[in-house]
C-alpha atoms as a PDB file:
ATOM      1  CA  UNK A   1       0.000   0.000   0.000  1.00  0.00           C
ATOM      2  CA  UNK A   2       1.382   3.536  -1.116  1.00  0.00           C
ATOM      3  CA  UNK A   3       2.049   6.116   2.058  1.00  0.00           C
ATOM      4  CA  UNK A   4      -1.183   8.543   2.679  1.00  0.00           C
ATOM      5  CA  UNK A   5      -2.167  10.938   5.120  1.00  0.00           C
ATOM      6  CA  UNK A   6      -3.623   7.274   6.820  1.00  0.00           C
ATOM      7  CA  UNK A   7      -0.138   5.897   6.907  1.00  0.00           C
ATOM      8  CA  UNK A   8       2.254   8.958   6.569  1.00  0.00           C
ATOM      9  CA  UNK A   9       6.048   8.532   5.711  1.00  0.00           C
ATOM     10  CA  UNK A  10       8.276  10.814   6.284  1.00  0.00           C
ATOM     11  CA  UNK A  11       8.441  13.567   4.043  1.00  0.00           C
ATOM     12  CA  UNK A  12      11.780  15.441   4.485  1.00  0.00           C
ATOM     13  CA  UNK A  13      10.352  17.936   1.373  1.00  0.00           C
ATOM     14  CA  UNK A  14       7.904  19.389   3.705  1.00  0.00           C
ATOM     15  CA  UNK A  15       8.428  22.519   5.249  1.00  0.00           C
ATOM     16  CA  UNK A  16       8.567  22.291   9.149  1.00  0.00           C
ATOM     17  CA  UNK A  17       6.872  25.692  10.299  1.00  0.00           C
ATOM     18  CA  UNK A  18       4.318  25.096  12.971  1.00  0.00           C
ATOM     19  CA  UNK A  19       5.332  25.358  16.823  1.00  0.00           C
ATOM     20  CA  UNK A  20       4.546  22.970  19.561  1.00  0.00           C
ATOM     21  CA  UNK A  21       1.657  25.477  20.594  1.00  0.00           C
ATOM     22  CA  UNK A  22       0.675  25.579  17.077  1.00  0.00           C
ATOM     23  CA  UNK A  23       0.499  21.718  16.295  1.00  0.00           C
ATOM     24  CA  UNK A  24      -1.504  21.207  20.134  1.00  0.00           C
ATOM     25  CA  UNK A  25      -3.991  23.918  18.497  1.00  0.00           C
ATOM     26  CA  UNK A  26      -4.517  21.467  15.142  1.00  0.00           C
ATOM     27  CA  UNK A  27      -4.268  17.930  17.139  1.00  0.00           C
ATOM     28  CA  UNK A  28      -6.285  18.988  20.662  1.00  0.00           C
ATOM     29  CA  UNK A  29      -9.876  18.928  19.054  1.00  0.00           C
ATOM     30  CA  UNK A  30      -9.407  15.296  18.545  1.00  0.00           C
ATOM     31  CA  UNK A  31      -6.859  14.644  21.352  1.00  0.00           C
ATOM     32  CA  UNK A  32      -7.812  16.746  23.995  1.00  0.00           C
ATOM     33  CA  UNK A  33      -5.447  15.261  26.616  1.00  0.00           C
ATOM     34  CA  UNK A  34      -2.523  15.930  24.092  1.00  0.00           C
ATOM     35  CA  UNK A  35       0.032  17.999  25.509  1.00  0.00           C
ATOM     36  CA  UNK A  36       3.481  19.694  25.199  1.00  0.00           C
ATOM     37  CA  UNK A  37       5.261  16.878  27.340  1.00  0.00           C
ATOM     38  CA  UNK A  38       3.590  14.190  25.193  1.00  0.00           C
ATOM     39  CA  UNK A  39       4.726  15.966  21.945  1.00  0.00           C
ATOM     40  CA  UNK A  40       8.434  15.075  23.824  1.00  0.00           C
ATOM     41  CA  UNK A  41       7.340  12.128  24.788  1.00  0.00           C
ATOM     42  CA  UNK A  42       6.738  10.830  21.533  1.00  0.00           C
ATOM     43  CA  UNK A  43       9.797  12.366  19.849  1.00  0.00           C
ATOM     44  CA  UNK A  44      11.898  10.698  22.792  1.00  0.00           C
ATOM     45  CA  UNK A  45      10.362   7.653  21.554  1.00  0.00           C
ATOM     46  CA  UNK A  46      11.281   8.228  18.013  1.00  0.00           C
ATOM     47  CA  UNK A  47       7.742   8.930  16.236  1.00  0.00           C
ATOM     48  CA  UNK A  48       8.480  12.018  14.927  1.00  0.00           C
ATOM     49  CA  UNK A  49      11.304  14.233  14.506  1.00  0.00           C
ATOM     50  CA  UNK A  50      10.557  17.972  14.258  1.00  0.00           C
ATOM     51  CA  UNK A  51      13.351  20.400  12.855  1.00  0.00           C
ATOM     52  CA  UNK A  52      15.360  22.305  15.289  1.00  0.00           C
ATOM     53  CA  UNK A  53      15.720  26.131  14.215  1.00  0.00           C
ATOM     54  CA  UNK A  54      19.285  27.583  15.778  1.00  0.00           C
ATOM     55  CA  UNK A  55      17.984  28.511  18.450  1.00  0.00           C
ATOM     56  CA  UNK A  56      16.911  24.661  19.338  1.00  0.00           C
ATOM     57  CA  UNK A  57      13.602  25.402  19.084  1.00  0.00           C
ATOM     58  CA  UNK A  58      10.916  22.491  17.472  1.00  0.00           C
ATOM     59  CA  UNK A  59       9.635  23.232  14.241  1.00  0.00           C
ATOM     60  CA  UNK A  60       7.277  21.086  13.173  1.00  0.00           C
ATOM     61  CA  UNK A  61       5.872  20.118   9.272  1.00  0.00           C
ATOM     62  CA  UNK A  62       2.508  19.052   8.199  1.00  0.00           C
ATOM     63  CA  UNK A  63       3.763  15.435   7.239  1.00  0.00           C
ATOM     64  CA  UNK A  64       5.039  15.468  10.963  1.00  0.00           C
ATOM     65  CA  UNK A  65       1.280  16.827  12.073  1.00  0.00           C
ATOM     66  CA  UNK A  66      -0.201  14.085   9.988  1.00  0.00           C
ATOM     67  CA  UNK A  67       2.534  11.749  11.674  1.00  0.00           C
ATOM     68  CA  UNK A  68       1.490  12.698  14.689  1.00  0.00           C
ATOM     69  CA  UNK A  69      -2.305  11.957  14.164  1.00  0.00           C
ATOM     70  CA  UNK A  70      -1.431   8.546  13.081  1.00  0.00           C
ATOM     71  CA  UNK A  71       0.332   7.965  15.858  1.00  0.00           C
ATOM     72  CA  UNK A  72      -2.480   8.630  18.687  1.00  0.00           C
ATOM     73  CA  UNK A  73      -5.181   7.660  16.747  1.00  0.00           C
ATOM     74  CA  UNK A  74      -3.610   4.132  16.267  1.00  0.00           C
ATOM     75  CA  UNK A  75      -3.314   4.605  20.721  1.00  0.00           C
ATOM     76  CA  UNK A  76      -6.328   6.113  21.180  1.00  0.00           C
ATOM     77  CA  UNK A  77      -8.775   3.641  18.926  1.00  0.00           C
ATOM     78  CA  UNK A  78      -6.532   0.371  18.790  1.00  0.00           C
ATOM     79  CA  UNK A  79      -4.405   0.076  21.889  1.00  0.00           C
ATOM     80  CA  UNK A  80      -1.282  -0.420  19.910  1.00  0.00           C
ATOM     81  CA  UNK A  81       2.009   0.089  21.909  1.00  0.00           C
ATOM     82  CA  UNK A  82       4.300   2.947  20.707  1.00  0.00           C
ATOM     83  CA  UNK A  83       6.963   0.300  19.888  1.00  0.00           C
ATOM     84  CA  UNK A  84       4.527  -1.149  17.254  1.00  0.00           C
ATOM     85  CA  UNK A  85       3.927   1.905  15.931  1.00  0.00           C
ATOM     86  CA  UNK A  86       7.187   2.741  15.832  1.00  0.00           C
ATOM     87  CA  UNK A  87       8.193  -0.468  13.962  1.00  0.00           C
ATOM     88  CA  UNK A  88       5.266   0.274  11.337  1.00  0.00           C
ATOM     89  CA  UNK A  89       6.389   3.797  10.169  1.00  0.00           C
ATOM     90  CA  UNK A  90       9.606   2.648  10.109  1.00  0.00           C
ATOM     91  CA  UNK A  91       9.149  -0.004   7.457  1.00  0.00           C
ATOM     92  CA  UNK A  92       7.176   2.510   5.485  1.00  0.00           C
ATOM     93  CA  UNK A  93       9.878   5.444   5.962  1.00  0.00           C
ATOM     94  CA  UNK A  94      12.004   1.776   4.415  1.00  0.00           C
ATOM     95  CA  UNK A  95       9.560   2.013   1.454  1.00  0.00           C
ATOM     96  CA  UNK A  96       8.304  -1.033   2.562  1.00  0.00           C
ATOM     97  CA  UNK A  97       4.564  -2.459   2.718  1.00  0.00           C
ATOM     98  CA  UNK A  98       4.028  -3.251   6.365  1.00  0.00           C
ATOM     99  CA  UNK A  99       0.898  -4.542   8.334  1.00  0.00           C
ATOM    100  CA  UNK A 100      -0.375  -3.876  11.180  1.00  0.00           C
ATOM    101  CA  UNK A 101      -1.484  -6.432  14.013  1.00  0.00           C
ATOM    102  CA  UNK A 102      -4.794  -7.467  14.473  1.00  0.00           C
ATOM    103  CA  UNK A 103      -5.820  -6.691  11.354  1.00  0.00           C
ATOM    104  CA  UNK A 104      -6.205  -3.333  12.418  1.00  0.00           C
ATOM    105  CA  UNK A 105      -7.509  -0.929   9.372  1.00  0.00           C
ATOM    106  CA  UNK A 106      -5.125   1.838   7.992  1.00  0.00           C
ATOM    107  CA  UNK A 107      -7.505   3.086   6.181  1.00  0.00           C
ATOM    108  CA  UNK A 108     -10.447   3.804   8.623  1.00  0.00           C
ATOM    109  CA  UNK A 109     -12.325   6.950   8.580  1.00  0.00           C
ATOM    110  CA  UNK A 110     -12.677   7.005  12.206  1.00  0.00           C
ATOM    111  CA  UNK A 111      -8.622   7.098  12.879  1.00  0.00           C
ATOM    112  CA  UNK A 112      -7.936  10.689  11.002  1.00  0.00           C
ATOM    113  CA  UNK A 113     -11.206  12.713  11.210  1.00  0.00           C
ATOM    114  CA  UNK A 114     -12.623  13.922  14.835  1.00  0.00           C
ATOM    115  CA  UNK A 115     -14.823  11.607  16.643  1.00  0.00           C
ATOM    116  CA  UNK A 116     -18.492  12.011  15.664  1.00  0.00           C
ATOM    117  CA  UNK A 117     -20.974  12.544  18.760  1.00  0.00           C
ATOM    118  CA  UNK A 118     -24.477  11.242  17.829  1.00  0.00           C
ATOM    119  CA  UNK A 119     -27.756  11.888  19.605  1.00  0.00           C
ATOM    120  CA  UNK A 120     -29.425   8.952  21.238  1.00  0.00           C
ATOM    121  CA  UNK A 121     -31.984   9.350  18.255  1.00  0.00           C
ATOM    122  CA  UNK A 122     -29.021   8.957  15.601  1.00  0.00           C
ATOM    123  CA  UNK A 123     -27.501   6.461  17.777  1.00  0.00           C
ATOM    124  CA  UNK A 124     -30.125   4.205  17.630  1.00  0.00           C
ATOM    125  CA  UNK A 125     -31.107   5.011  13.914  1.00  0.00           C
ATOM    126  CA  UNK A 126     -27.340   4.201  13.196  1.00  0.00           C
ATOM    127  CA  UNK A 127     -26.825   1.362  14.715  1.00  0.00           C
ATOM    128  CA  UNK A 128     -30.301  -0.381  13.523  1.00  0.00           C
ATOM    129  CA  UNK A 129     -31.373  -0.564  17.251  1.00  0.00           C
ATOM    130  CA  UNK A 130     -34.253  -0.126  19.684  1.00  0.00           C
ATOM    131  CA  UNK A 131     -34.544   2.031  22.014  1.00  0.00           C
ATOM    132  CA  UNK A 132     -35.459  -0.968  24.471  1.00  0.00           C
ATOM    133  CA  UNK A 133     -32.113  -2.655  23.690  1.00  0.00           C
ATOM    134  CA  UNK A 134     -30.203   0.725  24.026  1.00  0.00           C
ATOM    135  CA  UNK A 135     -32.047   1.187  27.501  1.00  0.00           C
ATOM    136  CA  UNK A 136     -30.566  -3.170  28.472  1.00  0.00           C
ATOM    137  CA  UNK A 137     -27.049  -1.723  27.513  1.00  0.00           C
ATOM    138  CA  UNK A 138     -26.905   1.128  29.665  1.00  0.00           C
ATOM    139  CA  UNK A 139     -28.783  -1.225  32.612  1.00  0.00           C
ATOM    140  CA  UNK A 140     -26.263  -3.759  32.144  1.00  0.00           C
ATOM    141  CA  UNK A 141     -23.448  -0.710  32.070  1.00  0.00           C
ATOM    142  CA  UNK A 142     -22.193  -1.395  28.570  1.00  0.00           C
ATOM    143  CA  UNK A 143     -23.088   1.792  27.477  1.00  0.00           C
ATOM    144  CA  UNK A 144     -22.640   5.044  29.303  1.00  0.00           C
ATOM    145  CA  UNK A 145     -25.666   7.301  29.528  1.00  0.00           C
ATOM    146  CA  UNK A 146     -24.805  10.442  28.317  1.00  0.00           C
ATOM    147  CA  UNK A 147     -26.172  13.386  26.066  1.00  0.00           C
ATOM    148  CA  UNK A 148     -24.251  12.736  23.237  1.00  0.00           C
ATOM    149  CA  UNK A 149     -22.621   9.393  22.214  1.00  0.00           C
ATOM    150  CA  UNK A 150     -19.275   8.527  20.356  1.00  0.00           C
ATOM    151  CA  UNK A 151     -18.143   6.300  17.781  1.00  0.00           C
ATOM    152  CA  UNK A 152     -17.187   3.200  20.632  1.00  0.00           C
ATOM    153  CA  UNK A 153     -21.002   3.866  21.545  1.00  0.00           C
ATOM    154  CA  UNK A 154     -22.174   2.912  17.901  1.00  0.00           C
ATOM    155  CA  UNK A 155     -19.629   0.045  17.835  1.00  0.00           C
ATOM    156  CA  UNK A 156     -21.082  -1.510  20.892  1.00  0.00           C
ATOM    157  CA  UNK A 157     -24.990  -0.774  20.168  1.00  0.00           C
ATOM    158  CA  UNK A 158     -24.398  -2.557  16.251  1.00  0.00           C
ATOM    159  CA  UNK A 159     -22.574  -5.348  18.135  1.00  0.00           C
ATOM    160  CA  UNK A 160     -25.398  -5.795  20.465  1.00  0.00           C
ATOM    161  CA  UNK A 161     -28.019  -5.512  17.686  1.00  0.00           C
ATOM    162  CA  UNK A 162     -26.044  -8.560  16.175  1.00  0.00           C
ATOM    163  CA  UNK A 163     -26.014 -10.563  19.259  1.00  0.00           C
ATOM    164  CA  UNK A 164     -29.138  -9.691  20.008  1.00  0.00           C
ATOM    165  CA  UNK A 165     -30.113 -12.184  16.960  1.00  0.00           C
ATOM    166  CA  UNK A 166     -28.083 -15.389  17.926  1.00  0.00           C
ATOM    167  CA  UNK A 167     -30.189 -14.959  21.428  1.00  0.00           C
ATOM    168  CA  UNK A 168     -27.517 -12.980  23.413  1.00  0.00           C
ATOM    169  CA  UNK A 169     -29.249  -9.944  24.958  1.00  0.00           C
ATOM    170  CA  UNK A 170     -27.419  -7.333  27.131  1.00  0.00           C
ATOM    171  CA  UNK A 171     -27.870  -8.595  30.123  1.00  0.00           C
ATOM    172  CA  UNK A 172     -26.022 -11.867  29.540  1.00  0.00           C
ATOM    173  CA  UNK A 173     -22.817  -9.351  29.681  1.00  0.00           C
ATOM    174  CA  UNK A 174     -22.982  -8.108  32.661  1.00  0.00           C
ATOM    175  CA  UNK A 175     -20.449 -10.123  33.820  1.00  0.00           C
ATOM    176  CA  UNK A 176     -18.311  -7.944  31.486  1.00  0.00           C
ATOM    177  CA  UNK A 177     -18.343  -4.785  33.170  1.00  0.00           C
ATOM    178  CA  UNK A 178     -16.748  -6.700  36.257  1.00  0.00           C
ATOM    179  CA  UNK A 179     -14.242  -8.378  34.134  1.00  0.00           C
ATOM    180  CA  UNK A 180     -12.995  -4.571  32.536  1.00  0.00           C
ATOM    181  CA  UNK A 181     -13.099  -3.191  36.105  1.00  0.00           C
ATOM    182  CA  UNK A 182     -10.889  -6.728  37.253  1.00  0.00           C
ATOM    183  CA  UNK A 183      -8.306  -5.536  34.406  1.00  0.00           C
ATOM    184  CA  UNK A 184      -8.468  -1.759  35.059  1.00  0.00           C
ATOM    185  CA  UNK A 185      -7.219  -3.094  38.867  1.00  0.00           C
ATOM    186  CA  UNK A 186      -4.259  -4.983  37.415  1.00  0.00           C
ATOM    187  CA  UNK A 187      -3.029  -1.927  35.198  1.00  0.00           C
ATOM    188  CA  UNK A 188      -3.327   0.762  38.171  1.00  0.00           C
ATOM    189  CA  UNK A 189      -1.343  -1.707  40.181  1.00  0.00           C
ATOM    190  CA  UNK A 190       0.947  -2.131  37.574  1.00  0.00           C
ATOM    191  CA  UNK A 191       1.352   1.127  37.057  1.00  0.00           C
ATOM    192  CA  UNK A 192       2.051   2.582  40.961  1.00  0.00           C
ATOM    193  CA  UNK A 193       5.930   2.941  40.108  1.00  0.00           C
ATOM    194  CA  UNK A 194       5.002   5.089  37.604  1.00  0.00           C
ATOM    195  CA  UNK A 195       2.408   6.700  39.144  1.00  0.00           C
ATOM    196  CA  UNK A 196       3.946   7.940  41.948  1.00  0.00           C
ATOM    197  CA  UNK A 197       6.119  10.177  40.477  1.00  0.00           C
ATOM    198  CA  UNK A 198       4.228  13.227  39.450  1.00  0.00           C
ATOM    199  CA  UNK A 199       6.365  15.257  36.816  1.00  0.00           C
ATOM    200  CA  UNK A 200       5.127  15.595  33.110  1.00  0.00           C
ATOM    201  CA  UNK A 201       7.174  13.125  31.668  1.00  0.00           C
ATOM    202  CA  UNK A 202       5.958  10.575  34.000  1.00  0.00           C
ATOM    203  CA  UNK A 203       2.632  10.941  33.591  1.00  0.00           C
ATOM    204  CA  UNK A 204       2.613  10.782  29.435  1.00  0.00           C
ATOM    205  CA  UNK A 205       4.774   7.290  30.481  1.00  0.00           C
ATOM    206  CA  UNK A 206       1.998   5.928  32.466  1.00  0.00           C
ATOM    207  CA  UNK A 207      -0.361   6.681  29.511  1.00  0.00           C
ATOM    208  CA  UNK A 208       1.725   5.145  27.220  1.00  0.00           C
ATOM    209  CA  UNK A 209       2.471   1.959  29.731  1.00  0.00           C
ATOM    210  CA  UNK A 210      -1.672   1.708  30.487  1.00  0.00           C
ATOM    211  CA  UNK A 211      -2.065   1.408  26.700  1.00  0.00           C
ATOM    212  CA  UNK A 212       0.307  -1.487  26.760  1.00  0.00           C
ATOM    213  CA  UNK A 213      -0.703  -3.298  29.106  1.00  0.00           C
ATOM    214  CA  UNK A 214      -4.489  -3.012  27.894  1.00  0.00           C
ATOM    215  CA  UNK A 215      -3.140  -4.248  24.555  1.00  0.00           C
ATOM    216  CA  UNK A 216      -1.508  -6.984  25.985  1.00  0.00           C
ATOM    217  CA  UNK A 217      -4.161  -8.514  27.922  1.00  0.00           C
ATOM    218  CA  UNK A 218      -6.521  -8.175  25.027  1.00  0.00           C
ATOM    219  CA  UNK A 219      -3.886 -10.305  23.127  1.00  0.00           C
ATOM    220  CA  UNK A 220      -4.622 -12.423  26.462  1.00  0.00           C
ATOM    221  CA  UNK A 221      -8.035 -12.272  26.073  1.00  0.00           C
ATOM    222  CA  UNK A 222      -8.620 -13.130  22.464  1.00  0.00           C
ATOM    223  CA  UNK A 223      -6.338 -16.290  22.458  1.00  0.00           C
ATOM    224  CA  UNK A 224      -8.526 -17.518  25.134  1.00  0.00           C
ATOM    225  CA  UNK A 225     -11.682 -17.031  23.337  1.00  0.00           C
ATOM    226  CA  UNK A 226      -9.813 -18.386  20.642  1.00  0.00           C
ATOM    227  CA  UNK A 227      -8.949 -22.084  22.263  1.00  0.00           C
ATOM    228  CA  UNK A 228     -12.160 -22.421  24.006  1.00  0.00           C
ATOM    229  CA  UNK A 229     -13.848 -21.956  20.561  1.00  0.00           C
ATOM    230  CA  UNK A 230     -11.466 -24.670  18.939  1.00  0.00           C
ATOM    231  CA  UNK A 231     -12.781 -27.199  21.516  1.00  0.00           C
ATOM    232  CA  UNK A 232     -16.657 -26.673  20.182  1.00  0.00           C
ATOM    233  CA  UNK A 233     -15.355 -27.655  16.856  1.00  0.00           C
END
């Protein structure tokens, strides 16, 4: 697959002009927890690498803003740890036609463009729903009630509508709330080291190590589902 804005190589032609403070003012609408020390965080890491004026000041291009956007939406929406990420623009800064795990896809709308918020009208209507099995996802607290809904909303409501017609109804998952608070215990255990130290730097860490770890026991997760559905075969 050719580099796009969805899987941006570096572009050394491109003019680095924008400031830290201007790229947070193009990135924050959709990130809104993005912040200078993440910006350092991830060039630390290696996932982007803004020009320097003589001063030592970071300049930053639009290739590295579309870099950048890449970068936490692949985070934000798939869990994936910076050091997959890393590896993935690095083959395609190679020229090279890498995948990503998972079968995670580059190409989805939902990774570049701000996250919609839908009504609970237009979340039904979208998702092909009820309202009564809407009102079983909130009571079995797979859904947030809220004003406004976003895209992981509409995931889970078309998921439910699906299950909902092999017999599974919302509240046979209750026992799934439990099991994300059971791992959300395990990853703010994991991360107390971190945690306790309270500069900038640290914190952006702690993100980055929570996403890990939330990847990783997904990995967990799926290869159990995985066996156990071998054995009804």
């Amino acid at each position: 697959m050719p580099a796009s804005s969805a899987t941006p190589a570096r572009q050394p032609g491109s003019s680095p002009q924008l400031s830290i403070g201007q790229v947070l003012a193009r990135l924050s609408p959709e990130f809104p927890d993005l912040s200078p020390s993440k910006l350092r965080f991830l060039e630390e890491r290696q996932l982007v690498s803004p020009a320097r004026t003589a001063s030592g000041y970071r300049k930053f291009s639009q290739a590295d803003v579309d870099r950048l956007r890449f970068v936490l939406s692949m985070q934000r929406d798939h869990y994936l740890p910076l050091k997959v990420i890393r590896g993935y623009l690095e083959e395609m800064d190679a020229g090279r036609e890498p995948v990503l795990p998972s079968g995670v896809p580059v190409s989805a709308p939902s990774m570049l463009a701000a996250e919609r918020r839908l009504s609970r009208e237009e979340l039904i209507r979208e998702a092909g729903a009820t309202t009564l099995l809407l009102q079983d996802a909130v009571s079995a607290s797979l859904i947030v009630a809220a004003d406004t809904y976003g895209e992981d909303a509409l995931t889970v409501l078309k998921s439910l509508v699906e299950l909902q017609r092999s017999g599974i109804e919302p509240r046979h998952l209750r026992g799934f709330r439990a099991a994300a608070e059971r791992e959300l215990g395990l990853i703010e255990s994991a991360l107390i080291p971190v945690a306790r130290r309270k500069d900038a730097s640290s914190r952006a860490k702690a993100a980055e190590l929570a996403r890990e770890i939330a990847g990783q026991l997904e990995v967990v997760r799926s290869s159990l589902i995985r066996s156990a559905l071998s054995r009804l075969q």
